[in-house]
PDB file of N, CA and C in Angstrom:
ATOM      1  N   UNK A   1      -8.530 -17.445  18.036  1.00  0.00           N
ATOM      2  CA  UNK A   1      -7.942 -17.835  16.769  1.00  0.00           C
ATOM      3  C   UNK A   1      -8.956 -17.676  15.636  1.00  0.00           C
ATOM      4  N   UNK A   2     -10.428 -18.154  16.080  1.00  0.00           N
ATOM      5  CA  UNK A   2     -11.536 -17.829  15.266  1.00  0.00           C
ATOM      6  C   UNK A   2     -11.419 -16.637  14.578  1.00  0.00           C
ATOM      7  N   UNK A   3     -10.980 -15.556  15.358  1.00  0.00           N
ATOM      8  CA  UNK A   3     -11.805 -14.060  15.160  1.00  0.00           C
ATOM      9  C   UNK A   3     -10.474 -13.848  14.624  1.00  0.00           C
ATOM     10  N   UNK A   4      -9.408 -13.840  15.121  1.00  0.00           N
ATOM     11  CA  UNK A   4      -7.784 -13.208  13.808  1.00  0.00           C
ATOM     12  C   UNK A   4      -8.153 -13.811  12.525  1.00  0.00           C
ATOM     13  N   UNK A   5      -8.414 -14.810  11.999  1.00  0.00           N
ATOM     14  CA  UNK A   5      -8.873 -15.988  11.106  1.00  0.00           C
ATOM     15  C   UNK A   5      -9.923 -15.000   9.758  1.00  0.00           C
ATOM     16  N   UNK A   6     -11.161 -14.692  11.180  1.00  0.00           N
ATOM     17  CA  UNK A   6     -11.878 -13.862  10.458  1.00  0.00           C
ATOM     18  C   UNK A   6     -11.131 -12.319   9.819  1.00  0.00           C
ATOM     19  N   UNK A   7     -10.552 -11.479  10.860  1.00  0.00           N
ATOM     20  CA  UNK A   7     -10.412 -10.291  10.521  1.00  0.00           C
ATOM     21  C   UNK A   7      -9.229 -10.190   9.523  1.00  0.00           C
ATOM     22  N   UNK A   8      -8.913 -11.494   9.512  1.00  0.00           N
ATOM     23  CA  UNK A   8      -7.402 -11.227   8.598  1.00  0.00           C
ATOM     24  C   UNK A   8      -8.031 -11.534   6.867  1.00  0.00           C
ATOM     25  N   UNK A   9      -9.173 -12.396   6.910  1.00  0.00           N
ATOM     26  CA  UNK A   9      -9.895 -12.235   5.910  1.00  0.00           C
ATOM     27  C   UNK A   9     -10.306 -10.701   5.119  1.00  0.00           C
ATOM     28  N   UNK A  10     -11.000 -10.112   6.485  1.00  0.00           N
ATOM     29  CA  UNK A  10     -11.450  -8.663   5.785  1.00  0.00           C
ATOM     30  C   UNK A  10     -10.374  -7.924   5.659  1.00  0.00           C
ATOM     31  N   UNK A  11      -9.154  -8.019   5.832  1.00  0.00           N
ATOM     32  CA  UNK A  11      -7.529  -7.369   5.426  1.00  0.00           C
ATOM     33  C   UNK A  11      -7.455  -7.731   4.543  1.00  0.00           C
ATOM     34  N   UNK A  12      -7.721  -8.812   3.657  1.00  0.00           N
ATOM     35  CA  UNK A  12      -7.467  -9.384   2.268  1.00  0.00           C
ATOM     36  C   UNK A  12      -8.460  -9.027   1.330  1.00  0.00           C
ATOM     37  N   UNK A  13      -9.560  -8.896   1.870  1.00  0.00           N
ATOM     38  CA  UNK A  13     -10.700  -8.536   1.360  1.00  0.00           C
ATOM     39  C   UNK A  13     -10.577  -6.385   0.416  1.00  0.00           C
ATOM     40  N   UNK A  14      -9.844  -5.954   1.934  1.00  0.00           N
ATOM     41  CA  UNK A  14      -9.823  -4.518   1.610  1.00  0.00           C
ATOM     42  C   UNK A  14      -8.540  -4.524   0.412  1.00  0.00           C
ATOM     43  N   UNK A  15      -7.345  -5.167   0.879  1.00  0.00           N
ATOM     44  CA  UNK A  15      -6.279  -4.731   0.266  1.00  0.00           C
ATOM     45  C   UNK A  15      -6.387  -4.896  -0.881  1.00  0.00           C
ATOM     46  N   UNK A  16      -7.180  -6.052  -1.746  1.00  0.00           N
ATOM     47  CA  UNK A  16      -7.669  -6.009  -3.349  1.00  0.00           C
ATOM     48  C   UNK A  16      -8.175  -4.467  -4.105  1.00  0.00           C
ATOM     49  N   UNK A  17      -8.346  -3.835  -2.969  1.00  0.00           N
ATOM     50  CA  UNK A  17      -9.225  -2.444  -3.585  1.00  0.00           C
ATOM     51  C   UNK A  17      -8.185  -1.261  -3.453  1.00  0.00           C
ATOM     52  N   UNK A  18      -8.919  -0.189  -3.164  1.00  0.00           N
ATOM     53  CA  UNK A  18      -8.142   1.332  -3.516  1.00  0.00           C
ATOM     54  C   UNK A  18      -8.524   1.771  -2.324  1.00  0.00           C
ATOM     55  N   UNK A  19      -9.529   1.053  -1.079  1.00  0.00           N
ATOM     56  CA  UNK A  19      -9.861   1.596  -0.137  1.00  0.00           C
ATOM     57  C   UNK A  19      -8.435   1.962   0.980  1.00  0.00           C
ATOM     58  N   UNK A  20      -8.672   3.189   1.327  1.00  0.00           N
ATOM     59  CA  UNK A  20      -7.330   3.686   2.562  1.00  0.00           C
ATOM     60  C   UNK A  20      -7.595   4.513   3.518  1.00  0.00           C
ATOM     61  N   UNK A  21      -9.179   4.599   3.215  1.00  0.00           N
ATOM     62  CA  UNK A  21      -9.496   5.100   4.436  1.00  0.00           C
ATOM     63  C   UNK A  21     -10.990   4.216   5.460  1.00  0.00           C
ATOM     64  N   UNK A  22     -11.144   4.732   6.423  1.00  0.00           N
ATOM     65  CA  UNK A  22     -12.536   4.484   7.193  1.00  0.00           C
ATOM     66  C   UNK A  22     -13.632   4.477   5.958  1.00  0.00           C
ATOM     67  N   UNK A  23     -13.737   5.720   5.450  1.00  0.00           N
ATOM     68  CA  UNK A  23     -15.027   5.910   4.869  1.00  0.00           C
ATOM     69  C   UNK A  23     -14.511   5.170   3.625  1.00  0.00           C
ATOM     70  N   UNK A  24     -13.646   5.093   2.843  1.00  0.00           N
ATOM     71  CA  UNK A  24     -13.805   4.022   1.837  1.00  0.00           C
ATOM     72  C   UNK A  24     -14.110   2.547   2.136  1.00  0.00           C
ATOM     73  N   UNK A  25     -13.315   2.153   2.962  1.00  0.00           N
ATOM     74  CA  UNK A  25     -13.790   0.919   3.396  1.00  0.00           C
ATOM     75  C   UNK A  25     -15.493   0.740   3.875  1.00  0.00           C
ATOM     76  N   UNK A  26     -15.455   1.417   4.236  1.00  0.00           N
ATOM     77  CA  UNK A  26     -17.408   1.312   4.772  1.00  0.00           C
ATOM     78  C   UNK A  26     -18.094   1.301   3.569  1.00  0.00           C
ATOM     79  N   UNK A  27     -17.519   1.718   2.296  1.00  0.00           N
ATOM     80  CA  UNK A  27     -18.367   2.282   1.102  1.00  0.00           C
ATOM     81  C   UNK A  27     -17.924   0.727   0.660  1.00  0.00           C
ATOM     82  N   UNK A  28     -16.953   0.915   0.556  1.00  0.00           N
ATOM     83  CA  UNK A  28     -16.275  -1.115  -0.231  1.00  0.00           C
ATOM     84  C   UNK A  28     -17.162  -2.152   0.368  1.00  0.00           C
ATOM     85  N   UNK A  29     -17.656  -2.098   1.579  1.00  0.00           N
ATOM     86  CA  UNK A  29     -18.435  -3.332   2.341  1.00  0.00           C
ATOM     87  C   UNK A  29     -19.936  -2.983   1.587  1.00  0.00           C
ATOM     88  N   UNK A  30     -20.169  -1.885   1.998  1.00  0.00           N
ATOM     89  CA  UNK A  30     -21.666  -1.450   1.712  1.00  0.00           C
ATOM     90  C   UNK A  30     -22.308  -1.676   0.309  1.00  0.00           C
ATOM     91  N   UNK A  31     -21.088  -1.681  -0.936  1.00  0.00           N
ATOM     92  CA  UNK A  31     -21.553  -1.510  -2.011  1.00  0.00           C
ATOM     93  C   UNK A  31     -20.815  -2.580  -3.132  1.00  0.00           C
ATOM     94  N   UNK A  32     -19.863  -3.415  -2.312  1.00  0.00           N
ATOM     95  CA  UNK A  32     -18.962  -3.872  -3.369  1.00  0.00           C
ATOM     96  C   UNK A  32     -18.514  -5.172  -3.059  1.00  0.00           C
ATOM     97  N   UNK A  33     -18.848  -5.368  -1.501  1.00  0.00           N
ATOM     98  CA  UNK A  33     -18.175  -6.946  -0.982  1.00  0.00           C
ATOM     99  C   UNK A  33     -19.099  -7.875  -0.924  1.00  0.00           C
ATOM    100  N   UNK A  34     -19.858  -7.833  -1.457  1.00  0.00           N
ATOM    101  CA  UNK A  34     -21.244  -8.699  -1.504  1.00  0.00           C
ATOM    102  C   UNK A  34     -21.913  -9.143  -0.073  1.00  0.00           C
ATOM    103  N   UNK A  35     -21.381  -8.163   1.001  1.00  0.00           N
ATOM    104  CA  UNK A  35     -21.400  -8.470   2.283  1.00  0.00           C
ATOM    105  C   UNK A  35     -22.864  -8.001   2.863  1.00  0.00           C
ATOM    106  N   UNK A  36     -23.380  -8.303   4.217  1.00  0.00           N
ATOM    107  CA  UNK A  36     -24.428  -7.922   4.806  1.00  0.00           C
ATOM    108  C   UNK A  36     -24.273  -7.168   5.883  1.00  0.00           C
ATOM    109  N   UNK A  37     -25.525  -6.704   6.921  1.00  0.00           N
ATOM    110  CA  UNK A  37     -24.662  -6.196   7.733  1.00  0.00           C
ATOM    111  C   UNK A  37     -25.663  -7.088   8.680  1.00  0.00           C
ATOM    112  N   UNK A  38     -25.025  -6.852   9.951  1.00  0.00           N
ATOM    113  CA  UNK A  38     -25.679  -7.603  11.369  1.00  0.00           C
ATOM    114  C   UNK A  38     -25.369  -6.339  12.102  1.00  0.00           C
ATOM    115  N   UNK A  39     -26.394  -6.232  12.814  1.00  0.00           N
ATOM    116  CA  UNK A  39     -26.172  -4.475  13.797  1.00  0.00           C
ATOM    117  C   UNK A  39     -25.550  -3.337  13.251  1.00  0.00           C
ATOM    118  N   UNK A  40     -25.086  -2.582  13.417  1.00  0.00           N
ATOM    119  CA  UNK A  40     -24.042  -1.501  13.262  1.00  0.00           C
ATOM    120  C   UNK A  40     -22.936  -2.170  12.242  1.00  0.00           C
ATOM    121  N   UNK A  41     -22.776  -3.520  12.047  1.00  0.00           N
ATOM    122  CA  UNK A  41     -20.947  -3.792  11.493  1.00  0.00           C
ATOM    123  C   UNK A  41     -21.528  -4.897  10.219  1.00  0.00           C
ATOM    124  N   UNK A  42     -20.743  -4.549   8.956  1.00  0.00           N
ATOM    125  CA  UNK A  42     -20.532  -5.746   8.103  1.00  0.00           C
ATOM    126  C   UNK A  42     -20.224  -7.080   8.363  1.00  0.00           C
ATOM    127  N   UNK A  43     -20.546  -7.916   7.320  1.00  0.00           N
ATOM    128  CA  UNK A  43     -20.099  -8.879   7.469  1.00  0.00           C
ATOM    129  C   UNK A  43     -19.944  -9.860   5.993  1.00  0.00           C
ATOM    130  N   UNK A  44     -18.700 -10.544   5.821  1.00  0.00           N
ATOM    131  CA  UNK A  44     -18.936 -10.952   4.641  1.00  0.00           C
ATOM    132  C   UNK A  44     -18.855 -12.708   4.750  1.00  0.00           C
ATOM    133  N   UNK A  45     -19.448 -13.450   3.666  1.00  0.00           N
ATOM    134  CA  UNK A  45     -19.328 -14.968   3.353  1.00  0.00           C
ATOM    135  C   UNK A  45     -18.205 -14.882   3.803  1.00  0.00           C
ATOM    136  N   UNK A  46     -17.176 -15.118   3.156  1.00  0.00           N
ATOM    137  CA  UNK A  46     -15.573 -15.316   2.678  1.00  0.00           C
ATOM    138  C   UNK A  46     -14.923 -15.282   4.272  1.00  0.00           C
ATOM    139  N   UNK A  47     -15.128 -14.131   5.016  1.00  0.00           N
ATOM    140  CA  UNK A  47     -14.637 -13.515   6.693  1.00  0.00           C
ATOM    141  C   UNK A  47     -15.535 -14.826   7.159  1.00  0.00           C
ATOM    142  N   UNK A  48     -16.489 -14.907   7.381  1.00  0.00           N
ATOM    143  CA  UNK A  48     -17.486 -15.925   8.086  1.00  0.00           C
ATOM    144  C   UNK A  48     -17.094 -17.641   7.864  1.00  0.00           C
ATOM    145  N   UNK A  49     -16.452 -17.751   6.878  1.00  0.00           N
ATOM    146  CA  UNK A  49     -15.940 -19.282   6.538  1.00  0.00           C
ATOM    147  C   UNK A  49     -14.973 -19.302   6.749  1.00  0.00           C
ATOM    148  N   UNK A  50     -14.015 -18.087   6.695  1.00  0.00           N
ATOM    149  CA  UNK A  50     -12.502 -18.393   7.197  1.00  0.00           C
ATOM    150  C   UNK A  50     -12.513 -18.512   8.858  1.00  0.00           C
ATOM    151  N   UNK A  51     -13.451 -17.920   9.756  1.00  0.00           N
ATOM    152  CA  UNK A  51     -13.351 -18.060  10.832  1.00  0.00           C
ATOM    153  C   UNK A  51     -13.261 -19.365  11.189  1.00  0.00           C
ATOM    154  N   UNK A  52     -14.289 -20.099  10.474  1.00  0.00           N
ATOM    155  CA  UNK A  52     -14.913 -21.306  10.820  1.00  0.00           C
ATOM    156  C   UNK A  52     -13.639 -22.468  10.400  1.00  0.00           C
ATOM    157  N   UNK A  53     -13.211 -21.980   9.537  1.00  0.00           N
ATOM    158  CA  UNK A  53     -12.154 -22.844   8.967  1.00  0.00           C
ATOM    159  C   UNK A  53     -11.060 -22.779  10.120  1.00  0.00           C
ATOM    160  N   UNK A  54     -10.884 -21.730  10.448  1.00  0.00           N
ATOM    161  CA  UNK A  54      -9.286 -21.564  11.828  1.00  0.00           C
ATOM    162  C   UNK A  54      -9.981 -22.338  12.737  1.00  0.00           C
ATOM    163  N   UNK A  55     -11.378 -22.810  13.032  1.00  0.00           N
ATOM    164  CA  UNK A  55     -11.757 -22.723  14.123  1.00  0.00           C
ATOM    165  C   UNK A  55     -11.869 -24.602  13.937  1.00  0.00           C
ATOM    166  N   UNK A  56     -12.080 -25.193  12.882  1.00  0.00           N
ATOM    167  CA  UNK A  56     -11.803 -26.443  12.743  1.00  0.00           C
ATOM    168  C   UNK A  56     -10.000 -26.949  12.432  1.00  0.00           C
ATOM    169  N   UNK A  57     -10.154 -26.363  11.872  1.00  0.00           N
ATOM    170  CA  UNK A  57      -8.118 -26.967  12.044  1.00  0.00           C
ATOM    171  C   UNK A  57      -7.282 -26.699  13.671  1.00  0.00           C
ATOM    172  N   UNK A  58      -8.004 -26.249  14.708  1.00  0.00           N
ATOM    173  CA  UNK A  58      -7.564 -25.489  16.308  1.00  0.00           C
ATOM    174  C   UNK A  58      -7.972 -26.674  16.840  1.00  0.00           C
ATOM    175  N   UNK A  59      -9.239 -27.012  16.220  1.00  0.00           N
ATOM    176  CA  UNK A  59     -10.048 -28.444  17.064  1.00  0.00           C
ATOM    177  C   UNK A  59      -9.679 -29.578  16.639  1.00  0.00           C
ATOM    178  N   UNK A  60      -8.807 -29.972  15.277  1.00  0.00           N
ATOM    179  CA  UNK A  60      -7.744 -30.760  14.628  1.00  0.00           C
ATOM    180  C   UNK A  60      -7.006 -30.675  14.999  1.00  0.00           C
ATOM    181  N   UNK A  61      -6.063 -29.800  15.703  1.00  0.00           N
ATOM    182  CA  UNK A  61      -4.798 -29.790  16.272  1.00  0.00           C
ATOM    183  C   UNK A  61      -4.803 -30.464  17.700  1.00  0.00           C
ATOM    184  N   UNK A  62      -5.741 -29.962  18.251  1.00  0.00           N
ATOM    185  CA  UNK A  62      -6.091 -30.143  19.259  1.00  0.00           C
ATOM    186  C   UNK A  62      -5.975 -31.858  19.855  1.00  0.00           C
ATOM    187  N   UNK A  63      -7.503 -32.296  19.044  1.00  0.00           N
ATOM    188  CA  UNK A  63      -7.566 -33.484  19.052  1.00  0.00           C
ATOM    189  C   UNK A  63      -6.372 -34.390  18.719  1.00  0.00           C
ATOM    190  N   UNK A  64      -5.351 -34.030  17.485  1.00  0.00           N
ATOM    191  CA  UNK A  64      -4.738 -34.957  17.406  1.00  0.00           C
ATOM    192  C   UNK A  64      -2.904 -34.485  18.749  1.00  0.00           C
ATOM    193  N   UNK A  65      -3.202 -33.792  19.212  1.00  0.00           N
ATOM    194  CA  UNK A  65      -2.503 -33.757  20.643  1.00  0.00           C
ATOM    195  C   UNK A  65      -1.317 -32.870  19.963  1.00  0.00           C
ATOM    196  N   UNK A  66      -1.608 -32.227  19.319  1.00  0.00           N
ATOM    197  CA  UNK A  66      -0.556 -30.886  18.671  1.00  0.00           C
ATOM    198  C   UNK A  66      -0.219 -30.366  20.428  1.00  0.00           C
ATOM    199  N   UNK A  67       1.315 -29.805  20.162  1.00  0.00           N
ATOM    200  CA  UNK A  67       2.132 -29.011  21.015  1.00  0.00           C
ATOM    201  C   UNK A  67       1.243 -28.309  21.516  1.00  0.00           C
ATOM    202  N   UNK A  68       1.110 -27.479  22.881  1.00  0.00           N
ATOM    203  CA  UNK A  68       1.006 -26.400  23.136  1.00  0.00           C
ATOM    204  C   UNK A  68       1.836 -25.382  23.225  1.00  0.00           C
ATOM    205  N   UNK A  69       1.861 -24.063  23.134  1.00  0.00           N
ATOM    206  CA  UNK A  69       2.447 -23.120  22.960  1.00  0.00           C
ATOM    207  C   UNK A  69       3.034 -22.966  24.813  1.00  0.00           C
ATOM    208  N   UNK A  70       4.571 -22.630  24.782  1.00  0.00           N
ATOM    209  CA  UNK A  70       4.995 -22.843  26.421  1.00  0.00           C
ATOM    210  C   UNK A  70       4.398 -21.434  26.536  1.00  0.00           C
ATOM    211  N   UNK A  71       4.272 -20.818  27.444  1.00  0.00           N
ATOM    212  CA  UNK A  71       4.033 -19.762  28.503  1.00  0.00           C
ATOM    213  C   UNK A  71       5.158 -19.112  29.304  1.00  0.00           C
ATOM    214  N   UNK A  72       5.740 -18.365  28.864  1.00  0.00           N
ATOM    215  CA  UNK A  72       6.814 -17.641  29.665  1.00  0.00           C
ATOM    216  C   UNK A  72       6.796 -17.745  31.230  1.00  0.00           C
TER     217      UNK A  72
END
């Protein structure tokens, strides 16, 4: 849930721009998202706090004995 949380961030992140391809997007991170990189891959504030944020409201749900999802 963490990581959809995160990547749905950098979907919001791109769709503000004109980027539509691979190489634009790599150019949008590299030069325009105020982002860093860690190994080979970007990374931005904004993606990095939203993870964290899905990842405390999962452990809120949790705790306060939210449904589980049935299982076919």
């Amino acid at each position: 849930m963490e990581s959809l949380g995160h990547e749905l961030q950098h979907v919001i992140e791109v769709l503000g721009t004109s980027a539509r391809s691979s190489a634009a997007m790599y150019h949008f991170f590299d030069r325009q998202a105020g982002g860093y990189r860690i190994g080979g891959r970007f990374e931005t504030y904004e993606a990095v706090q939203a993870g964290f944020a899905v990842g405390r409201e999962v452990a809120r749900a949790r705790r306060l004995g939210a449904p589980q999802a049935q299982q076919p």
